[in-house]
Protein backbone atom coordinates (compact mmCIF):
# COMPACT_ATOMS: atom_id res chain seq x y z
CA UNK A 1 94.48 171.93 110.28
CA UNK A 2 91.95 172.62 107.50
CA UNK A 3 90.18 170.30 105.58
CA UNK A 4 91.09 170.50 102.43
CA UNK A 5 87.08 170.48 101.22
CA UNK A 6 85.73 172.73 103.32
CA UNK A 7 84.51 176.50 103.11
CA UNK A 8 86.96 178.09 105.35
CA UNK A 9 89.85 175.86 103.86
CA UNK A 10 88.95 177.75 100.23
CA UNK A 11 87.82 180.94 101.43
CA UNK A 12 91.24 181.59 103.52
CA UNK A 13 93.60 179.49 101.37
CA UNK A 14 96.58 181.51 100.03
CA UNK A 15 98.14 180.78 96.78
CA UNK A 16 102.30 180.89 96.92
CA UNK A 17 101.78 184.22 95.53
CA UNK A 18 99.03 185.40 97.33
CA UNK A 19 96.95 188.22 95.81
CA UNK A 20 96.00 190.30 98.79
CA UNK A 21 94.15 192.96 96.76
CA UNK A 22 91.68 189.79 95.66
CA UNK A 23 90.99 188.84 99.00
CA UNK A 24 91.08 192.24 100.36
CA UNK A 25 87.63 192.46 98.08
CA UNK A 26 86.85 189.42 98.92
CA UNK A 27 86.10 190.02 102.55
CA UNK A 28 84.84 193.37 102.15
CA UNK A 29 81.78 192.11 99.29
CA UNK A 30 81.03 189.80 103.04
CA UNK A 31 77.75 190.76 104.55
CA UNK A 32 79.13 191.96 108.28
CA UNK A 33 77.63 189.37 111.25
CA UNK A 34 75.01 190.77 113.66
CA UNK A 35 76.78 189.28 116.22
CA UNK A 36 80.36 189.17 117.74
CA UNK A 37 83.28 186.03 117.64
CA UNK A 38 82.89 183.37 119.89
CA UNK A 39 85.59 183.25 122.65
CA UNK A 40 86.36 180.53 124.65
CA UNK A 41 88.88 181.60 127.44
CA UNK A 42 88.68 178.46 129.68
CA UNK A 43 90.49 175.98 127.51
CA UNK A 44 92.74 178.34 126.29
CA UNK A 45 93.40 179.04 129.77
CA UNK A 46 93.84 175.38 130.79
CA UNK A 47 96.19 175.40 127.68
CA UNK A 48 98.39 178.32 129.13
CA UNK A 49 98.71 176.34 132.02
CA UNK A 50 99.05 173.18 130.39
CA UNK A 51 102.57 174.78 128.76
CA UNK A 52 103.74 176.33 132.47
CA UNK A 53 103.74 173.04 133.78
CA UNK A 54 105.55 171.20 131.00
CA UNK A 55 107.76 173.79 130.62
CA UNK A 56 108.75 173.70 135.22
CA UNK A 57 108.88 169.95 134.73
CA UNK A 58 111.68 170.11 132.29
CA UNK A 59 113.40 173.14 133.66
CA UNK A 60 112.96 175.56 130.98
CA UNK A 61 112.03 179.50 131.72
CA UNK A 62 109.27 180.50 129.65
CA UNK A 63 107.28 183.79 128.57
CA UNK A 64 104.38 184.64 126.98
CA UNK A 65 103.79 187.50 124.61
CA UNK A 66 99.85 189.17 123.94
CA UNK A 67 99.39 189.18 119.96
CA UNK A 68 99.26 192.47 118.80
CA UNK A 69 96.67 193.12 115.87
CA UNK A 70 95.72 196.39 113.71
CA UNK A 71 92.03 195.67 114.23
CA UNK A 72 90.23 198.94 115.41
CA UNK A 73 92.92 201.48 115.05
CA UNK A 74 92.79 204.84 116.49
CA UNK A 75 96.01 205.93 114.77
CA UNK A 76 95.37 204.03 111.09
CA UNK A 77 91.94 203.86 110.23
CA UNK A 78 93.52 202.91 106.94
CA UNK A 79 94.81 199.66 108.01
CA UNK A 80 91.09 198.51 107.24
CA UNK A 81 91.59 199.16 103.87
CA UNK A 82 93.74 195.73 104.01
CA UNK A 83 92.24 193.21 106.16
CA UNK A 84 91.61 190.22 104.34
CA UNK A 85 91.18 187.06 107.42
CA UNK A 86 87.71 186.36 107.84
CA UNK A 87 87.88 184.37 110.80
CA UNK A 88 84.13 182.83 110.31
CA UNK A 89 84.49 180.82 107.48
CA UNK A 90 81.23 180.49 107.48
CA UNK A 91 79.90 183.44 105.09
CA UNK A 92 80.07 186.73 106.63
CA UNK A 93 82.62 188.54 108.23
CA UNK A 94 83.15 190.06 111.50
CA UNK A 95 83.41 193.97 112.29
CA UNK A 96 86.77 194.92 113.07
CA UNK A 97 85.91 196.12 116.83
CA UNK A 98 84.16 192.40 117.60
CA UNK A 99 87.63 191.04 116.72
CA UNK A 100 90.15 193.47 118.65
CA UNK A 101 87.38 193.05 121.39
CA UNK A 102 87.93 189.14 121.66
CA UNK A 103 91.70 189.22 120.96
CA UNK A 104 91.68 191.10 124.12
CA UNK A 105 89.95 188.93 126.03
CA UNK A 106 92.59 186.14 125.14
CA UNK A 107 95.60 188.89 125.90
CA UNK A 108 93.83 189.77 129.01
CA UNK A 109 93.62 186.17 130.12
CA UNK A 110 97.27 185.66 129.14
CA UNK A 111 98.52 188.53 131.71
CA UNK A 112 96.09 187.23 134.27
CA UNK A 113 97.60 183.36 134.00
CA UNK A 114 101.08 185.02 133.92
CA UNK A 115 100.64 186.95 136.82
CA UNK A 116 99.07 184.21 138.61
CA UNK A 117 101.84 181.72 137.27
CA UNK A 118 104.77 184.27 137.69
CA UNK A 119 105.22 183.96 134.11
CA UNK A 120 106.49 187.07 132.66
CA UNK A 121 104.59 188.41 129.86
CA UNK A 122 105.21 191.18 126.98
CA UNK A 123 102.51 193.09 126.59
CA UNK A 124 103.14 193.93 122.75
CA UNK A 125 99.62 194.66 122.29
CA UNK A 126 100.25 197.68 124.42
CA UNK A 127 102.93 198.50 122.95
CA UNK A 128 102.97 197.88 119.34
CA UNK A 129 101.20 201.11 117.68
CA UNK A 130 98.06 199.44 115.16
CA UNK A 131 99.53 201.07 112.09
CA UNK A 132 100.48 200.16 108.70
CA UNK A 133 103.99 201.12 109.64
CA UNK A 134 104.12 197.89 111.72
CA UNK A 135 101.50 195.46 110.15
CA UNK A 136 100.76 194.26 106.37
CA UNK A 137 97.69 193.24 107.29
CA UNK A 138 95.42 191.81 110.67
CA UNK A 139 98.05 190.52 112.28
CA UNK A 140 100.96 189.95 110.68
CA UNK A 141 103.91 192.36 110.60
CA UNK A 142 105.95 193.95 107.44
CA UNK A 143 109.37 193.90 107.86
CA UNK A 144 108.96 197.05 110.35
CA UNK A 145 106.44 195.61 112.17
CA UNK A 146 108.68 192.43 112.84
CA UNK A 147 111.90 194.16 113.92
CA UNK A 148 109.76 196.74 116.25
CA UNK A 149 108.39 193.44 117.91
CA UNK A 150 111.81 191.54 118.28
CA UNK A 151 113.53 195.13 119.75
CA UNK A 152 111.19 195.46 122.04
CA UNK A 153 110.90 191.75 123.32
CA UNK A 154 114.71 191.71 123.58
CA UNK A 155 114.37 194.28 125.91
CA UNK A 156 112.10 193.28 127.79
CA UNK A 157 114.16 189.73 128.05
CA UNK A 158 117.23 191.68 128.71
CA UNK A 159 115.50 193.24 131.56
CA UNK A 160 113.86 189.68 133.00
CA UNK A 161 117.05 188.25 132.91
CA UNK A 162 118.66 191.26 134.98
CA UNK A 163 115.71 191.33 137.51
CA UNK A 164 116.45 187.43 137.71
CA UNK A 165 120.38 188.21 138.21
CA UNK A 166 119.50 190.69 141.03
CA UNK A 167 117.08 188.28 142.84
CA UNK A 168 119.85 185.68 142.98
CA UNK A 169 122.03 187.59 143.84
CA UNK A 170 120.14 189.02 146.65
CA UNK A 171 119.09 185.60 148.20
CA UNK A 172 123.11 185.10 148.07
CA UNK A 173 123.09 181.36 146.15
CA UNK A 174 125.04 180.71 143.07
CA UNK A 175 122.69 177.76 142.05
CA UNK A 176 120.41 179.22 139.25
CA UNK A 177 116.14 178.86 140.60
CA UNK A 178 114.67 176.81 137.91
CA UNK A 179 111.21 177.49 139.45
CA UNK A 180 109.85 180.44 137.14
């Protein structure tokens, strides 16, 4: 949570009607950092792992998802023309490849715990074209974007649960395994 008195809390705070065109310019007049985002993949790691175990103590079958962003688009180069998060806070603003660069670092880690875990994972930053046919903004989707995302994790749900179906059925036991 932000502090209500702090830089980032003002500079990133969104009225109820948010004017996106105003902080659209805001972030652009931003002097661009020398220097990329800070990642920190270990606790976020320990974090990932952190909700696999809670999640095999009580029983419940979990996936993880990448996050999908429009940062650095190949397809869209006009999606820049509406980023507004400045995720420094501090000043300046990062260039768009330094962000889609770290995201992937925490979606890359993701698929690597998952894999290690056998935790599925949707890819959706694979998947998910960086356009302003799918996102308003960074990261969030329009109403495209959103029903793209949830079509596409329903089937790849739809097709966990009948891999699942098949490996039970294979091993020849009605009880459900609980252990993925």
């Amino acid at each position: 949570m932000l502090k209500a008195r702090s830089f980032r809390y003002s500079a990133e705070r969104l009225p109820l009607v948010p004017d996106y065109r105003a902080a659209v310019q805001g972030r652009k007049q931003l002097p661009l950092a020398t220097f990329a985002p800070e990642t920190n993949i270990p606790p976020y790691r320990d974090n990932l792992l952190s909700m696999i175990g809670l999640a095999r103590a009580h029983g419940v079958r979990l996936v993880f998802m990448t996050q999908a962003s429009s940062w650095n688009s190949s397809i869209d180069p006009a999606t820049a023309d509406w980023r507004w998060i400045n995720l420094s806070g501090r000043g300046f603003r990062f260039a768009e490849a330094s962000m889609d660069s770290a995201l992937q670092r925490y979606n890359a880690e993701t698929l690597k715990v998952g894999a290690e875990q056998n935790v599925p994972v949707f890819d959706l930053a694979a998947v998910l074209p960086k356009s302003r046919e799918y996102f308003y903004d960074d990261l969030h989707f329009n109403v495209r974007g959103a029903s793209a995302a949830a079509a596409l994790l329903a089937r790849f749900l739809a097709e966990q649960i009948e891999d699942r179906g098949s490996r039970i059925a294979d091993r020849g036991s009605p009880i459900e395994d609980r252990s993925q």
